[in-house]
Each structure stands twice: as C-alpha cells, then as structure tokens.
Protein backbone atom coordinates (compact mmCIF):
# COMPACT_ATOMS: atom_id res chain seq x y z
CA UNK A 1 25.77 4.69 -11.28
CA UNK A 2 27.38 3.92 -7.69
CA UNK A 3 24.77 5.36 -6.34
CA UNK A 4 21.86 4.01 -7.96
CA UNK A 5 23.60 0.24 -7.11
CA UNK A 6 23.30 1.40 -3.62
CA UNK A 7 19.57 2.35 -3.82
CA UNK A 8 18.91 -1.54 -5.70
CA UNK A 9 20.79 -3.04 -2.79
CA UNK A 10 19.23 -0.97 -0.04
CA UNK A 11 15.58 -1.81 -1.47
CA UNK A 12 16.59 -5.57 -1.99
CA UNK A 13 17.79 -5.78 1.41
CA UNK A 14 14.55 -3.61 2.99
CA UNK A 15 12.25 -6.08 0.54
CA UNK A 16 14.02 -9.28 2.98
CA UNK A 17 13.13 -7.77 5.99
CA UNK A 18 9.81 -6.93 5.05
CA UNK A 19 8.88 -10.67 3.77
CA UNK A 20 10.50 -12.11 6.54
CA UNK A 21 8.20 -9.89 8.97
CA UNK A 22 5.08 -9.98 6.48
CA UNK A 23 5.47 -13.90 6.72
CA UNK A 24 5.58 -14.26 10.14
CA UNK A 25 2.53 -12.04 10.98
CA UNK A 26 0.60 -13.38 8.06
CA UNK A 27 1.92 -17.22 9.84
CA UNK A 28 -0.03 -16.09 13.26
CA UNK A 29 -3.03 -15.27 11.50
CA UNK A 30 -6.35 -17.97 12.86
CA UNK A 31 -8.18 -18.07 10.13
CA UNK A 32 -9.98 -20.48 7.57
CA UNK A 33 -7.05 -22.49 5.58
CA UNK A 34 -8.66 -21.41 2.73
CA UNK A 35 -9.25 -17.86 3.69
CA UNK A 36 -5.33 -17.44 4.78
CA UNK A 37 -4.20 -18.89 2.10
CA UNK A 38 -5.46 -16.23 -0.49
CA UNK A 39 -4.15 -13.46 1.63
CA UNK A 40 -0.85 -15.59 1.98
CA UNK A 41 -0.46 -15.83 -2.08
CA UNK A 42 -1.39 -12.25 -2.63
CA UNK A 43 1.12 -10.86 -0.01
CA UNK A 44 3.90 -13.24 -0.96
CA UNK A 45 3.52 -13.49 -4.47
CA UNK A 46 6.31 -10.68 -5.86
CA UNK A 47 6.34 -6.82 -6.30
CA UNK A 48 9.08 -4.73 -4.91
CA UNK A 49 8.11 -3.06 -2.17
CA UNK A 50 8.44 -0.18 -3.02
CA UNK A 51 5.95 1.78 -0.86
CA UNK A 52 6.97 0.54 2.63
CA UNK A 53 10.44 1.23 1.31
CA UNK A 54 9.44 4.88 1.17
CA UNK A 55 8.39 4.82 4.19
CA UNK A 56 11.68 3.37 6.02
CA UNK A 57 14.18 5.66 4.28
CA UNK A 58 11.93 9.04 6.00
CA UNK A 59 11.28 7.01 9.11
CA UNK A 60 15.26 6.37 8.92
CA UNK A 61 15.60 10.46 8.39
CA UNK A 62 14.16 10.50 11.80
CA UNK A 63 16.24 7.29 13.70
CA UNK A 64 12.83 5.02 13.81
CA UNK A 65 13.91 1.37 14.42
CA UNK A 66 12.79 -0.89 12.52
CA UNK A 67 11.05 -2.31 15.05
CA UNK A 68 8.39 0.50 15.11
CA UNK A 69 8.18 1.45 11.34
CA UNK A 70 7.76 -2.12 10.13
CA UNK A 71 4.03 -2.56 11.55
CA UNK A 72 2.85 0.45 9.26
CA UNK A 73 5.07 -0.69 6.25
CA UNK A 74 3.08 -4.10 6.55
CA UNK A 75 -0.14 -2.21 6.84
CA UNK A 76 0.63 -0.23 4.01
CA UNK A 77 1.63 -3.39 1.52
CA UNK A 78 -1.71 -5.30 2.92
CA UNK A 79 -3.28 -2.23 1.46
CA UNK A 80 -1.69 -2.12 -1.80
CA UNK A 81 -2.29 -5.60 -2.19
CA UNK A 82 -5.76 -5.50 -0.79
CA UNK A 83 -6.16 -3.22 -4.54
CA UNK A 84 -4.31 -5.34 -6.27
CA UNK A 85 -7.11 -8.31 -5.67
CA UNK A 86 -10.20 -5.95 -6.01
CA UNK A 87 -8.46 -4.40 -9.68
CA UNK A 88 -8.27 -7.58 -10.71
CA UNK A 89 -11.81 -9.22 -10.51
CA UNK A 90 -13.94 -9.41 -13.18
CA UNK A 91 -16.01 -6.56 -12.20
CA UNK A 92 -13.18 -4.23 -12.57
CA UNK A 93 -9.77 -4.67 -15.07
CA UNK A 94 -10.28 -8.42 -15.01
CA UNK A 95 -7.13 -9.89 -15.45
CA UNK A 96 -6.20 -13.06 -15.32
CA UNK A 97 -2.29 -12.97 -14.32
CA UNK A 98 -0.61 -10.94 -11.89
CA UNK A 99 3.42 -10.69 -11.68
CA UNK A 100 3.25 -13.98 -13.85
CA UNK A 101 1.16 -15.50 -12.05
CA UNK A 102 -2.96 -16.46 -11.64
CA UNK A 103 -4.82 -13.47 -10.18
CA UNK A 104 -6.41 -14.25 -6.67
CA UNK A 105 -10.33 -15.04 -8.18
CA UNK A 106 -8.36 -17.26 -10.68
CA UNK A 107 -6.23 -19.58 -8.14
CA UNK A 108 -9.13 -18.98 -5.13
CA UNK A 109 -12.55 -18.18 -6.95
CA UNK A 110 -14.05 -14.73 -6.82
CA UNK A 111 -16.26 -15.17 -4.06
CA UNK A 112 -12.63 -15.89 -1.88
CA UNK A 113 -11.07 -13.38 -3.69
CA UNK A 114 -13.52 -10.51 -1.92
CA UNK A 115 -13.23 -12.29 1.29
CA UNK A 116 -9.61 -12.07 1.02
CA UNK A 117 -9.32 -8.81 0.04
CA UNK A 118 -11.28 -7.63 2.68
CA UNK A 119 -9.53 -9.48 5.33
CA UNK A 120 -6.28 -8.49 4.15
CA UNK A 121 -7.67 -4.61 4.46
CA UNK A 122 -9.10 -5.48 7.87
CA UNK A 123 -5.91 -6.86 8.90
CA UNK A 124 -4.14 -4.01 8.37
CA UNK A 125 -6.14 -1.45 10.76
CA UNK A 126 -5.40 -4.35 13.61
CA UNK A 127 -1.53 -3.85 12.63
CA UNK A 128 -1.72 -0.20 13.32
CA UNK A 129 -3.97 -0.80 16.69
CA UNK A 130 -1.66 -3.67 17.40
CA UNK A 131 -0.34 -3.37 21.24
CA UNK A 132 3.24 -4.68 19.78
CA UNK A 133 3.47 -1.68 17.72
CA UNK A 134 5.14 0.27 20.44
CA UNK A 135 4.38 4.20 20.05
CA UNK A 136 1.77 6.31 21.42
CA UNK A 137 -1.78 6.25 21.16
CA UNK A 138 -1.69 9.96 19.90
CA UNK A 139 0.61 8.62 17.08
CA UNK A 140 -1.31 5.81 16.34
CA UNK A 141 -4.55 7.89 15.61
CA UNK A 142 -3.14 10.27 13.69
CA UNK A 143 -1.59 7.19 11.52
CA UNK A 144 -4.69 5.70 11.51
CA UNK A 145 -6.57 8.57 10.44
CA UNK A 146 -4.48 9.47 7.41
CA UNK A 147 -4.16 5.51 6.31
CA UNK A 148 -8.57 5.86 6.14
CA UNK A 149 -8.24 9.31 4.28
CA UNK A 150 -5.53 7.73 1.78
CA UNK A 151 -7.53 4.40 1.12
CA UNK A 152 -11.30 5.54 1.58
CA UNK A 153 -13.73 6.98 -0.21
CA UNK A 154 -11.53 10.20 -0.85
CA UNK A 155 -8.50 8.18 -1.59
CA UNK A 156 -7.56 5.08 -3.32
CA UNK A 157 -11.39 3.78 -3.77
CA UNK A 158 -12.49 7.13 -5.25
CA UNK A 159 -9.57 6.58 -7.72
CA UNK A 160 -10.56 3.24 -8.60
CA UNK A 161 -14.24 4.35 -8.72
CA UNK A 162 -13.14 7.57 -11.34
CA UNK A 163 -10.76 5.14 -13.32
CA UNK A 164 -13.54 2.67 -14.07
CA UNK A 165 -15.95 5.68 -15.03
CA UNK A 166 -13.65 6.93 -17.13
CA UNK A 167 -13.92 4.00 -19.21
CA UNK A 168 -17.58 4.76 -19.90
CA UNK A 169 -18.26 5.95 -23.83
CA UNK A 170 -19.94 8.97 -22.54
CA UNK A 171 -16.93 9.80 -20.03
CA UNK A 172 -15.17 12.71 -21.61
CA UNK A 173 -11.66 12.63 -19.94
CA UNK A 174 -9.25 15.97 -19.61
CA UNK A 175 -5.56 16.44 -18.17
CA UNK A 176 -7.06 17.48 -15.34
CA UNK A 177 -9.38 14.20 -14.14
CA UNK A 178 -6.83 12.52 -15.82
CA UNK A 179 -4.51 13.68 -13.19
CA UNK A 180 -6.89 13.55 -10.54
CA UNK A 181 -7.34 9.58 -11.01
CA UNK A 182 -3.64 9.15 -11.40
CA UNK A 183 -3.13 11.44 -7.42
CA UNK A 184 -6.54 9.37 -5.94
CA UNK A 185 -5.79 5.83 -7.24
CA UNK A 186 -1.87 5.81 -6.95
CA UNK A 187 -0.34 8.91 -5.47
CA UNK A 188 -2.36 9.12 -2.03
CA UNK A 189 -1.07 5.86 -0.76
CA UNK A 190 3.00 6.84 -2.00
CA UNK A 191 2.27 10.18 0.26
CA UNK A 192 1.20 8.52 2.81
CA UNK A 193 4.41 6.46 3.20
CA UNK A 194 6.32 9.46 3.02
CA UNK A 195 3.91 11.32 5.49
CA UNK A 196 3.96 8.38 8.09
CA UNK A 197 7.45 8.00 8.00
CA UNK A 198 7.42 11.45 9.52
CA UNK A 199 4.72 11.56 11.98
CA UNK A 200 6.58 8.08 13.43
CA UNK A 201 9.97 10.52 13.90
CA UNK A 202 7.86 13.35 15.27
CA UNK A 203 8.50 14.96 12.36
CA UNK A 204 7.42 19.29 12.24
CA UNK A 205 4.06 20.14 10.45
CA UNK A 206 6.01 21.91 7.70
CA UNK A 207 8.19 18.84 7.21
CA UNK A 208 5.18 15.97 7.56
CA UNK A 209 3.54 18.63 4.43
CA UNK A 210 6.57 18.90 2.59
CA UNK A 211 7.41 15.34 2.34
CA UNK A 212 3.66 14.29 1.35
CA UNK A 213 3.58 16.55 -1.23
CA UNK A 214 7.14 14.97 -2.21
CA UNK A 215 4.99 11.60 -2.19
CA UNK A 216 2.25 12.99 -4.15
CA UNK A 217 4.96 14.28 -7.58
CA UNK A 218 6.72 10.77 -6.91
CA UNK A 219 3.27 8.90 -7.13
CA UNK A 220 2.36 10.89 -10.57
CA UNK A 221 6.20 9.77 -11.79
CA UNK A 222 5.06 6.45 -10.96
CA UNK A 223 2.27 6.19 -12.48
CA UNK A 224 2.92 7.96 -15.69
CA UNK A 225 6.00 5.37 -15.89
CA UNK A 226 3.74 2.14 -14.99
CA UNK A 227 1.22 3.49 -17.71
C-alpha cells in the first residue's frame, strides 16, 4: 500500500511538471486564436499522463534531467491527444464528451477539429527537432524515427484503421487481430515511452529491446483494463 501511495504521488507530481511545461510551449505557439485554442483545450483538458510518465521513470533509470526528457514526453502527449481528437469525430467513435467534457469538433467544429489535430501532430515532430532539446543529432533521429514507426501507418493509425474495420458486419474478428489492434492502436505508443526513455540514457540494444517489449505487455494491460 506504501508503495503504491508513492507511485500516485510521484505521477501527480510528474503530471505538474508536465502541464506547467506543456502550457508554456503550447503559450509560445503563433498561431490563429482559434486554431491554438483547440490544441490548448485538448492538451489541457485532463488525463493522467500516464505515457510521458513512463517515459521519465526509464529516462530517470538512466540520470536524464528533466530538462532533456521533457521535450519527448510533450511530443509524446501531443500525440496521444492528437488520437484522442481524430477518435472522436464523427467519422470515427463519434463521441460527444471527453473526460467530462465537449469533444474538440463539439466545442471547435469538425472542420477545426482536423486542423487541430493535425497541428498538434505537427507540433510535436518540431519538439523533437527543437534546437532547445539539447542532445545529439544521432539521438534525435533515432527518436524521431521510432516516434513515425509508433504513430504511422504501421503504428497507431493502422490500429485505428483495423479497429474501425473491425466494426464492419462482414469483419470476422479472432484473439489474434483482436490483439493485434489492441498492440497497433494502444501498445506501440506505451513502448515507445519506455524505448525513448532508454535511447535518451544511452541505454544498450538489449536493454532499449527489453524495456519496449516491457511497454508492449503494459500497453495490452492497459487496454484490456480501459476496455
């Protein structure tokens, strides 16, 4: 029990940080008032935080300051809320509240919904280029390639793309697509916070495997759990 207090109270106190540095960035951000507002309400509107929170405790593993491992942990949560717009609209699951509260298409319109989305997902890749994010360019192309191979067309889209087909009369669904929506739509983007956190500590290829297989299992535990 102690130690599950601890683990609230570290995540409560890594969720601070992160809104204090997601609001700042987001604050810098020249853009249309309307445009940065949607991508203000979808960052700032709740969730734990759980994702970039995976990510400090292995880049902590590894002595990464804050300083460094915050830029992908706000990439990361632009991401996941980047989803969290799109699986919304009406073209998708479309839902109408979100955390108790209007989905972006309902508060913004659909049409700034997209734009938002798309900005948010854009912003993110400018995070991970960003010259204030202070490690190597080596490191910053590896990060960058695994963040496209988590959230592209053989990541998180192809899971959102499966998880609407499955919905189809004719889709016949089995444990195993079942599983491989669940890995593709929700599990990818847990590994890669696990896998990041150890290519920022330089991290051995054994160990960088290891722990994104580690984020894979906890992804499926997620998921079955959210489900």
């Amino acid at each position: 029990m102690i130690v599950l207090k601890n683990i609230e109270e570290e995540i409560k106190q890594h969720k601070l940080f992160l809104e204090s540095e997601l609001t700042n960035t987001l604050n810098t951000i020249n853009a249309p008032k309307v445009l940065k507002n949607v991508m203000t309400y979808s960052v700032l509107s709740g969730g734990k935080r759980i994702r970039p929170f995976i990510l400090s405790e292995i880049a902590k593993l590894y002595d990464v300051n804050p300083k460094v491992y915050k830029y992908p942990g706000m990439a990361i949560e632009m991401v996941h809320c980047f989803s969290l717009i799109y699986d919304d609209l009406p073209c998708m699951d479309d839902d109408d509240m979100r955390r108790g509260k209007p989905t972006v298409h309902i508060k913004f319109n659909e049409e700034n919904a997209l734009l938002g989305g798309a900005s948010l997902l854009v912003f993110s890749y400018q995070l991970l280029a960003s010259k204030n994010f202070k490690v190597s360019d080596n490191i910053k192309n590896i990060l960058i390639e695994d963040f496209s191979n988590a959230i592209g067309a053989e990541g998180m889209l192809a899971g959102q793309f499966l998880d609407l087909e499955a919905e189809g009369k004719k889709f016949k669904l089995t444990l195993k697509k079942f599983r491989k929506i669940q890995e593709m739509k929700t599990s990818l983007l847990i590994a890669l916070c696990a896998r990041t956190g150890a290519v920022l500590g330089g991290a051995t290829k054994k160990e960088k495997d290891l722990l994104f297989e580690f984020g894979v299992i906890l992804g499926r535990m997620f998921q079955i759990r959210d489900d």
